[in-house]
PDB file of N, CA and C in Angstrom:
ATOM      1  N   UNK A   1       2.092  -8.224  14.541  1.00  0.00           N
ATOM      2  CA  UNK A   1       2.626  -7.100  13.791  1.00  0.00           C
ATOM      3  C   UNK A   1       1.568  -6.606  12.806  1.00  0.00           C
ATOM      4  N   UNK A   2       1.555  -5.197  12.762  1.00  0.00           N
ATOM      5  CA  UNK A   2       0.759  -4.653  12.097  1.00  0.00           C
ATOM      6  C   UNK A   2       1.082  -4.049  10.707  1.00  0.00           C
ATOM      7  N   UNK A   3       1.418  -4.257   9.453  1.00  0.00           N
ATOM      8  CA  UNK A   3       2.098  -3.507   8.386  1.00  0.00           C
ATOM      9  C   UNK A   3       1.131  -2.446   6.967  1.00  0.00           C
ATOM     10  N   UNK A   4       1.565  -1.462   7.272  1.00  0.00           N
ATOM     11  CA  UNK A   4       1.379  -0.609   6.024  1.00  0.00           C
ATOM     12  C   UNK A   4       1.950  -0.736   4.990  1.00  0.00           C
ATOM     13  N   UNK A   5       1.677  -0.687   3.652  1.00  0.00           N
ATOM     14  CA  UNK A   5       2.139  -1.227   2.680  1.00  0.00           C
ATOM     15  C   UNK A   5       1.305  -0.402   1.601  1.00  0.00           C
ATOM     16  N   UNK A   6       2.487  -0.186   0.268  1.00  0.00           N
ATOM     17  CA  UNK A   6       1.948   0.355  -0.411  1.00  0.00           C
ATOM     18  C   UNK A   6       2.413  -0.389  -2.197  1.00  0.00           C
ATOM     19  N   UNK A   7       1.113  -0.378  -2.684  1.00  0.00           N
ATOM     20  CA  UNK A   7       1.351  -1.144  -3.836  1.00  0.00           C
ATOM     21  C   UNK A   7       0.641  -0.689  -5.322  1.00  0.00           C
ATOM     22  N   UNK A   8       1.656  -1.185  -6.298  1.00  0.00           N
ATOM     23  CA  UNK A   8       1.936  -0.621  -7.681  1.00  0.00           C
ATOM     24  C   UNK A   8       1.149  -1.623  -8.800  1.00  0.00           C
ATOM     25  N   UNK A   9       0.246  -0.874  -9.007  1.00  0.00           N
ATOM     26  CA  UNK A   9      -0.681  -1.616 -10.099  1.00  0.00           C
ATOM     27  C   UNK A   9       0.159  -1.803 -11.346  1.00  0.00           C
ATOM     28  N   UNK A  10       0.593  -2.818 -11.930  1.00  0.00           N
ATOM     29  CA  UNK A  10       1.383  -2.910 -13.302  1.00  0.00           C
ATOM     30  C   UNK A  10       0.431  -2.664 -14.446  1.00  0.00           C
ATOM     31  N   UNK A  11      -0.456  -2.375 -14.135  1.00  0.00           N
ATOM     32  CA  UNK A  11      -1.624  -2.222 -15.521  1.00  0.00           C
ATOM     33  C   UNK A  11      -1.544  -0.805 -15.711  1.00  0.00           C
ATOM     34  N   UNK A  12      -1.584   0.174 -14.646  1.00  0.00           N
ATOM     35  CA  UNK A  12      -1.583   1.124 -14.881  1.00  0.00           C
ATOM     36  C   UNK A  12      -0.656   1.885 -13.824  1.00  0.00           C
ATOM     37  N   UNK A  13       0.198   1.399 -13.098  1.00  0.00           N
ATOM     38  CA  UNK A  13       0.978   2.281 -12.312  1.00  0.00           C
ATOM     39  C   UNK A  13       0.159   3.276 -11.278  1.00  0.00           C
ATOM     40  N   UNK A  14      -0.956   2.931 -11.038  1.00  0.00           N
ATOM     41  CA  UNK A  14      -1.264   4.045  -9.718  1.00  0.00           C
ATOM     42  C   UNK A  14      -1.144   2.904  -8.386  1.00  0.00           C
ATOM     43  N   UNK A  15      -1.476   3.440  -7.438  1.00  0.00           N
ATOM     44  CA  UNK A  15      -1.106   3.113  -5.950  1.00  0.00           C
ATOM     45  C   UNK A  15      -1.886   2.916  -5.370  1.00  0.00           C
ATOM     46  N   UNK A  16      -1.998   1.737  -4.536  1.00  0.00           N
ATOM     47  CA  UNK A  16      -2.678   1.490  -3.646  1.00  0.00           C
ATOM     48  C   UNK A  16      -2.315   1.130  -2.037  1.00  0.00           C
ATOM     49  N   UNK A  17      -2.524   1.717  -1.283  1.00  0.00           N
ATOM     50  CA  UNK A  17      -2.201   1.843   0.520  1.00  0.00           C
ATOM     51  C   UNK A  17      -2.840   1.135   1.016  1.00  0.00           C
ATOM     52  N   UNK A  18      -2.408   0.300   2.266  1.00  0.00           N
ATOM     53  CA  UNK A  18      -3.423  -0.500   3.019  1.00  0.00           C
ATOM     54  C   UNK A  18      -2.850  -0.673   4.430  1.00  0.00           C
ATOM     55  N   UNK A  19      -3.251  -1.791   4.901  1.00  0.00           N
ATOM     56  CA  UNK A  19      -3.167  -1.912   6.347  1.00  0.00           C
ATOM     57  C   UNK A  19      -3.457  -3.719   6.399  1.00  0.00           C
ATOM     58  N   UNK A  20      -2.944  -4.081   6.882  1.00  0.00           N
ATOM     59  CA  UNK A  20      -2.670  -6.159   7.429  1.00  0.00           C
ATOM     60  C   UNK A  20      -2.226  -6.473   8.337  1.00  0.00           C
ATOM     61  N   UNK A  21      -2.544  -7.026   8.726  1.00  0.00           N
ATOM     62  CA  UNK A  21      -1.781  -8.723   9.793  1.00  0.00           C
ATOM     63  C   UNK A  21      -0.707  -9.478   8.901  1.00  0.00           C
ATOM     64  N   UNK A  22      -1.036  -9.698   7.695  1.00  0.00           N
ATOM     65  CA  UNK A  22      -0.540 -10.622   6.954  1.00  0.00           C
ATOM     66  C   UNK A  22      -0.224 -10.310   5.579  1.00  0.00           C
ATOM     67  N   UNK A  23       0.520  -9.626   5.374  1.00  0.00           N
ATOM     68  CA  UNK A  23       1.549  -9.064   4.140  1.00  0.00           C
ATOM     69  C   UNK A  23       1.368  -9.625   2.783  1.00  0.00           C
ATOM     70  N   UNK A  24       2.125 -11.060   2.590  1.00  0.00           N
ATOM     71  CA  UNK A  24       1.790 -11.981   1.783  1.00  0.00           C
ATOM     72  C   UNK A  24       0.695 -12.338   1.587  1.00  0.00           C
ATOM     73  N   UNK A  25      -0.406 -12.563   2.572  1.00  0.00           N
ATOM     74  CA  UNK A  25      -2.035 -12.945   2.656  1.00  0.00           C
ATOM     75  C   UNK A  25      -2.785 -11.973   1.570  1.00  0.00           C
ATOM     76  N   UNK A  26      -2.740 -10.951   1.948  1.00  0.00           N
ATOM     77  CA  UNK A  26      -3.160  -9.783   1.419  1.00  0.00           C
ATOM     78  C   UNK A  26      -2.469  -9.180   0.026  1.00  0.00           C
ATOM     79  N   UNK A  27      -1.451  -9.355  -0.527  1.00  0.00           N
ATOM     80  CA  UNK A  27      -0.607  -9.346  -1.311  1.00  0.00           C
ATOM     81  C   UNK A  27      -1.516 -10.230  -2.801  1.00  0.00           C
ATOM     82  N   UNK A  28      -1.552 -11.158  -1.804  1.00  0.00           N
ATOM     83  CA  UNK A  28      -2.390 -12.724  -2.944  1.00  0.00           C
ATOM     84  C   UNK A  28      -3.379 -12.347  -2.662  1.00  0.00           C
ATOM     85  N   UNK A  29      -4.307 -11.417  -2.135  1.00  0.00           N
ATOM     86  CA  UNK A  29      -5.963 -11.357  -2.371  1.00  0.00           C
ATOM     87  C   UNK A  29      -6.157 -10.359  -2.952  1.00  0.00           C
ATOM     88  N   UNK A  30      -5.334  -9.555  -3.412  1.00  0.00           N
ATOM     89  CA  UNK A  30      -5.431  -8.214  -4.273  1.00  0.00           C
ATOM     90  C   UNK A  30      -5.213  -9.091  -5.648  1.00  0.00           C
ATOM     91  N   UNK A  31      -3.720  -9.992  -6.078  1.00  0.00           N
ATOM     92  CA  UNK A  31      -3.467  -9.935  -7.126  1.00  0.00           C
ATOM     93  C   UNK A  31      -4.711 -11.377  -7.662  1.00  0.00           C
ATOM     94  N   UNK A  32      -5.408 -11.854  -6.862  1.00  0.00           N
ATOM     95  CA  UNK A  32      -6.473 -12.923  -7.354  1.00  0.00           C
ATOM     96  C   UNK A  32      -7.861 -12.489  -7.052  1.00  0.00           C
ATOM     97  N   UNK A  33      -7.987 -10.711  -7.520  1.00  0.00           N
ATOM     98  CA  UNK A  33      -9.106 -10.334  -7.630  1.00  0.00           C
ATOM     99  C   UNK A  33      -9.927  -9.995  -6.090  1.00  0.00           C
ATOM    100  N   UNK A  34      -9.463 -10.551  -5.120  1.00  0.00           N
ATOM    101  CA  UNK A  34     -10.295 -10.540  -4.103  1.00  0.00           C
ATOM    102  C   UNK A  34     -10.807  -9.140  -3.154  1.00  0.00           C
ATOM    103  N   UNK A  35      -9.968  -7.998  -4.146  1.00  0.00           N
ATOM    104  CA  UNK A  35     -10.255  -6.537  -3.530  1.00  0.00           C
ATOM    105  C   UNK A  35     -11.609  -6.389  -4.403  1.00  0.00           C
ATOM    106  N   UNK A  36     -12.644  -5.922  -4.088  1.00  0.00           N
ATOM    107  CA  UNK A  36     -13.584  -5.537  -5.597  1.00  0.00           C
ATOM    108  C   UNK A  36     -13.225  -4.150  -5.455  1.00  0.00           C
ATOM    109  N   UNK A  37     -12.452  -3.217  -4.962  1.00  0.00           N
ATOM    110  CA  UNK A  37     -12.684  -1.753  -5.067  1.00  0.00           C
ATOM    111  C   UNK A  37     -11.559  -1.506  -6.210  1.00  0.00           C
ATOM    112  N   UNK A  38     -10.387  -2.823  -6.446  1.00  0.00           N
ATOM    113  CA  UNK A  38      -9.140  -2.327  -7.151  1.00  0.00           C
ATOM    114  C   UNK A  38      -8.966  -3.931  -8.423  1.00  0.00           C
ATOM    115  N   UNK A  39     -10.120  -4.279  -8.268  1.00  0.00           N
ATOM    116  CA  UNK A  39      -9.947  -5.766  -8.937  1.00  0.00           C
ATOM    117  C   UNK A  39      -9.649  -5.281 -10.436  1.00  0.00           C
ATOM    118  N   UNK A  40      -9.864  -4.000 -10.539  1.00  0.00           N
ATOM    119  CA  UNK A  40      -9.275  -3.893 -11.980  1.00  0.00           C
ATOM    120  C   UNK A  40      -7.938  -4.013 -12.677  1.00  0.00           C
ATOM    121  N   UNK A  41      -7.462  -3.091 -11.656  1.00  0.00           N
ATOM    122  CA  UNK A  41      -5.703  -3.058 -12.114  1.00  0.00           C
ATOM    123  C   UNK A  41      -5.217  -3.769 -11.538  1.00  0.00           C
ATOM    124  N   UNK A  42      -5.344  -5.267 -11.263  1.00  0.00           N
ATOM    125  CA  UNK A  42      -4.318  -6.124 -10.838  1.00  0.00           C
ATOM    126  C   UNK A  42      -3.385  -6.268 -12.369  1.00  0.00           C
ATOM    127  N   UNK A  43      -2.739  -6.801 -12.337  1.00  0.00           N
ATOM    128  CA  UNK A  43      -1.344  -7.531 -10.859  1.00  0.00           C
ATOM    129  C   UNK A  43      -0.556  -6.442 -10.276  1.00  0.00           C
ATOM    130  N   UNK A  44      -0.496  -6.854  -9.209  1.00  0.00           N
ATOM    131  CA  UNK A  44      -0.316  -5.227  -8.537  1.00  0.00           C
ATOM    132  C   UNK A  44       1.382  -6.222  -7.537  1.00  0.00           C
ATOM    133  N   UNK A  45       2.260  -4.983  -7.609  1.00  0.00           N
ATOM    134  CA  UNK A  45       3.682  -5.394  -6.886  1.00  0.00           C
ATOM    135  C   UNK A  45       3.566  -4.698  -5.430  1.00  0.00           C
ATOM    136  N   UNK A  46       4.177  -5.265  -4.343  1.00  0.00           N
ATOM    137  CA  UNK A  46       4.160  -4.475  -3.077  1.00  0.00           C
ATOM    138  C   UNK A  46       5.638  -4.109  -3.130  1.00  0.00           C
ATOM    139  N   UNK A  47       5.636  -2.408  -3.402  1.00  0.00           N
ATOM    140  CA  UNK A  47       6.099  -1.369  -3.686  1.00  0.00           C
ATOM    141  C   UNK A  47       7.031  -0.873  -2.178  1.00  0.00           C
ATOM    142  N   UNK A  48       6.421  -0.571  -1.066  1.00  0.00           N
ATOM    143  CA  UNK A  48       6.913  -0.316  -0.120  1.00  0.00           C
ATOM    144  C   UNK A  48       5.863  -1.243   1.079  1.00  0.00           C
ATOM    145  N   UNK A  49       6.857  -1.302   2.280  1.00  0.00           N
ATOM    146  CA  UNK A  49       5.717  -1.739   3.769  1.00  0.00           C
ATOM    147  C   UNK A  49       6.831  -1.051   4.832  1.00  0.00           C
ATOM    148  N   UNK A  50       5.637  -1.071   5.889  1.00  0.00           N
ATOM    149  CA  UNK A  50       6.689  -0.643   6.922  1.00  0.00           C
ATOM    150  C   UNK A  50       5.689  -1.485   8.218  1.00  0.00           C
ATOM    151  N   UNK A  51       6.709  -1.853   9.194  1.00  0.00           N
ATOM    152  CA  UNK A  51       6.020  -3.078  10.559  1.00  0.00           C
ATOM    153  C   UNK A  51       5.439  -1.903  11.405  1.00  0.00           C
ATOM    154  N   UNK A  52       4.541  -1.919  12.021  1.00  0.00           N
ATOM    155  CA  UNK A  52       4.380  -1.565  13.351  1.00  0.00           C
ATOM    156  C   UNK A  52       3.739  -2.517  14.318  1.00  0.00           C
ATOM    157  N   UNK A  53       4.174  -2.680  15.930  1.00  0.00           N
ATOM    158  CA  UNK A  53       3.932  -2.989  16.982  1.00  0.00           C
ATOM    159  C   UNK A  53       1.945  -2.833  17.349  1.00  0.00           C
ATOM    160  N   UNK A  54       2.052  -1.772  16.764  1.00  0.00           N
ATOM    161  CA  UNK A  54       0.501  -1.108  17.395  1.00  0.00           C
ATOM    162  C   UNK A  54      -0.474  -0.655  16.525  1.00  0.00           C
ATOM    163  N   UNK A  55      -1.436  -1.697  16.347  1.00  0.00           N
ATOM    164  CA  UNK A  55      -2.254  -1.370  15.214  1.00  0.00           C
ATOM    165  C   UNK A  55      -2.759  -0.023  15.082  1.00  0.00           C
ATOM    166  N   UNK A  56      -3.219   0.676  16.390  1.00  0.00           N
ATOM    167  CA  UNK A  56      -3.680   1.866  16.274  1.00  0.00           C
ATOM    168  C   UNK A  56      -2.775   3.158  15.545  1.00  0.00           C
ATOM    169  N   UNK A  57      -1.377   3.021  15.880  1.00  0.00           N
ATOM    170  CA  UNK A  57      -0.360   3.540  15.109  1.00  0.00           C
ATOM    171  C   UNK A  57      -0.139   3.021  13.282  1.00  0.00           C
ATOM    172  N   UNK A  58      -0.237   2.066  13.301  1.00  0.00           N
ATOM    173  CA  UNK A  58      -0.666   1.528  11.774  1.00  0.00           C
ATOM    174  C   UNK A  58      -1.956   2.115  11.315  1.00  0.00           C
ATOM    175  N   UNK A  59      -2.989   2.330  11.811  1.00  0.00           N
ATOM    176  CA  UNK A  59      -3.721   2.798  11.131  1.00  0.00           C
ATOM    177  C   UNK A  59      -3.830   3.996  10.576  1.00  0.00           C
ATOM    178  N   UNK A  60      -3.161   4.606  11.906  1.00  0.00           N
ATOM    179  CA  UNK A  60      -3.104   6.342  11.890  1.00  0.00           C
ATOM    180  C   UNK A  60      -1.576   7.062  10.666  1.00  0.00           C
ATOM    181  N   UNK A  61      -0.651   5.941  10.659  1.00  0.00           N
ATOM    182  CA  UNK A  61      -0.108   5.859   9.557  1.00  0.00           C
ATOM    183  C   UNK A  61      -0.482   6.028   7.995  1.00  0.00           C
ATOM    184  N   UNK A  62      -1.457   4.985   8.193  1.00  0.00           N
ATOM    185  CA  UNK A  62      -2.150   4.228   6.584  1.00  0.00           C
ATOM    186  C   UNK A  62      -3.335   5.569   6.361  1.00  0.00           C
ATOM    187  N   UNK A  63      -3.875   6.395   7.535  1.00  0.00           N
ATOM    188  CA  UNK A  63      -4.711   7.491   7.110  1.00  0.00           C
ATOM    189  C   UNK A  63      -3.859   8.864   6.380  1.00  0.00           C
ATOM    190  N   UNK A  64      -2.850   8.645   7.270  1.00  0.00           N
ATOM    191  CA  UNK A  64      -1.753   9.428   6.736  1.00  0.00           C
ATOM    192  C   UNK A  64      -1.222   9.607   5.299  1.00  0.00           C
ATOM    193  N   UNK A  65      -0.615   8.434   4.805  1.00  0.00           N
ATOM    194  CA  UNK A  65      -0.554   8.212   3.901  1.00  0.00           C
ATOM    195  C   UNK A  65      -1.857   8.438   2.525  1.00  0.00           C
ATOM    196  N   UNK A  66      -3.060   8.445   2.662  1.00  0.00           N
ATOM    197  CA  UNK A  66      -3.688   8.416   2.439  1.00  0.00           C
ATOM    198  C   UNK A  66      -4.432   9.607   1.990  1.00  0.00           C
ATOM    199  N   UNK A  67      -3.650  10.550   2.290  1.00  0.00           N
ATOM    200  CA  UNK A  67      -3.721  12.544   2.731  1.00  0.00           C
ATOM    201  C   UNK A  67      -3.599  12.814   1.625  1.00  0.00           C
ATOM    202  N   UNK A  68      -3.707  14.152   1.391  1.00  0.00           N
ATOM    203  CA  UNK A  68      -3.046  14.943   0.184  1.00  0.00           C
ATOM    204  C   UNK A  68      -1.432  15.145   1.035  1.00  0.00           C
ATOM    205  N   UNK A  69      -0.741  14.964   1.971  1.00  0.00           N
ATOM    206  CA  UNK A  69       0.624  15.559   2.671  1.00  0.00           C
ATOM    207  C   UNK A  69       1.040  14.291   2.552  1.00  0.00           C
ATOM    208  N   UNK A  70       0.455  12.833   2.859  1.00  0.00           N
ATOM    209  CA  UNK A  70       0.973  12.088   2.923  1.00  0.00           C
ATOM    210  C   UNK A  70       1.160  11.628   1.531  1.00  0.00           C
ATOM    211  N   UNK A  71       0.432  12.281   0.472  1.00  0.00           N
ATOM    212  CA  UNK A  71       0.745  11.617  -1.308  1.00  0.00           C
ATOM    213  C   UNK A  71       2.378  12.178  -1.192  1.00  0.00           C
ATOM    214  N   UNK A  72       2.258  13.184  -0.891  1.00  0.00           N
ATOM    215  CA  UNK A  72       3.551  14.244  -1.075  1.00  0.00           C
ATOM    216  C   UNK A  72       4.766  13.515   0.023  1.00  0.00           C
ATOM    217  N   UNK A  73       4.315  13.196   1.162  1.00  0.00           N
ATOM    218  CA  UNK A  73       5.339  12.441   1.629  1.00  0.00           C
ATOM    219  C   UNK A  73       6.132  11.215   1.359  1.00  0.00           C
ATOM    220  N   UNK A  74       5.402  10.295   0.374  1.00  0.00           N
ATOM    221  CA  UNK A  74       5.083   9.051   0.165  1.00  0.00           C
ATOM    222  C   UNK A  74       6.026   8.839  -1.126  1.00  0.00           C
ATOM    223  N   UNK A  75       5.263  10.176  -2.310  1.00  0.00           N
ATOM    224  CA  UNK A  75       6.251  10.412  -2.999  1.00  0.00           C
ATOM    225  C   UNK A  75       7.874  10.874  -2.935  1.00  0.00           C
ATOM    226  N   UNK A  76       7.995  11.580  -2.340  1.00  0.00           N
ATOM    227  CA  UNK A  76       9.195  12.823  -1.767  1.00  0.00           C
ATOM    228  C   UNK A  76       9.951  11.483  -0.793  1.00  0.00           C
ATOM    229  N   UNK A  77       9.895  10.482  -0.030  1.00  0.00           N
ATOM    230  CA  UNK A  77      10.490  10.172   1.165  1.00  0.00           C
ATOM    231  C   UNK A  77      10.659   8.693   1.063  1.00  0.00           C
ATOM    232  N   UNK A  78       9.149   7.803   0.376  1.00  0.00           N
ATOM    233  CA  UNK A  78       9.406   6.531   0.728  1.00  0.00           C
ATOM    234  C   UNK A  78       9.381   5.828  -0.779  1.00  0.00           C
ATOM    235  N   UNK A  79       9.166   6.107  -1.836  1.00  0.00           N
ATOM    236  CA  UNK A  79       9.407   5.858  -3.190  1.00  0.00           C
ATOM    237  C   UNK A  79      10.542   6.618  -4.015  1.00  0.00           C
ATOM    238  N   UNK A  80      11.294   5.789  -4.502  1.00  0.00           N
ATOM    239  CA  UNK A  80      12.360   6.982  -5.370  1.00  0.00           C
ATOM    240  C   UNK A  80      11.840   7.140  -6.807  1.00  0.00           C
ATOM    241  N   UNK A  81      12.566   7.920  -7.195  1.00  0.00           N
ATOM    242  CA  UNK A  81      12.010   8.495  -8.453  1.00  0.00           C
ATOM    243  C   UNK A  81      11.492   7.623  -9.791  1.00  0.00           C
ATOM    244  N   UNK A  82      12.726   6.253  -9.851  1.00  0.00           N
ATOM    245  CA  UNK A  82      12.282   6.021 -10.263  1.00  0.00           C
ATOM    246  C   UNK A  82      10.676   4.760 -10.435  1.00  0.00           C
ATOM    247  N   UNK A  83      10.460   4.429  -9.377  1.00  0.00           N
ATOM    248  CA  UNK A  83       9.397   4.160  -8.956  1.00  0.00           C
ATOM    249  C   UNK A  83       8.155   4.614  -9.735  1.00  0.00           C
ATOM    250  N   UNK A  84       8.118   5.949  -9.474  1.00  0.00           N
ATOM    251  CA  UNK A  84       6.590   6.572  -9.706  1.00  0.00           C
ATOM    252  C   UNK A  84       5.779   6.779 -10.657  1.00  0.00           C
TER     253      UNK A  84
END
């Protein structure tokens, strides 16, 4: 299984999108520093995920998301208000 997932920096509330094998794995290598692109704003909560079957569809998801349509979708569809 392939999962997209999107997660909430508690330091500062912005967002971060990704792509895994392993949910929890990845979950614990963000919040123990092991991203260097986001090692700042840890501790970070996983906010939303969604499974897919087909990595290539996960990816094309996670680019999605990743859009200026998909900020707007992401906001508008898979986070509620009070979330953001």
């Amino acid at each position: 299984m392939h999962y997209v997932y999107i997660l909430k920096s508690k330091k500062d509330n912005s967002k971060y999108i990704g792509m895994t094998c392993d949910l929890k794995s990845r979950l614990q290598e963000h919040n123990n520093g092991e991203t260097k692109s986001n090692k700042s704003k840890i501790p970070y909560v996983l906010e939303w995920y969604c499974c897919f079957n087909n990595k290539s569809r996960a990816l094309s998801f996670e680019k999605y998301l990743k859009s200026s349509s998909g900020h707007a979708f992401r906001n508008k569809r898979l986070l509620s208000t009070e979330q953001k």
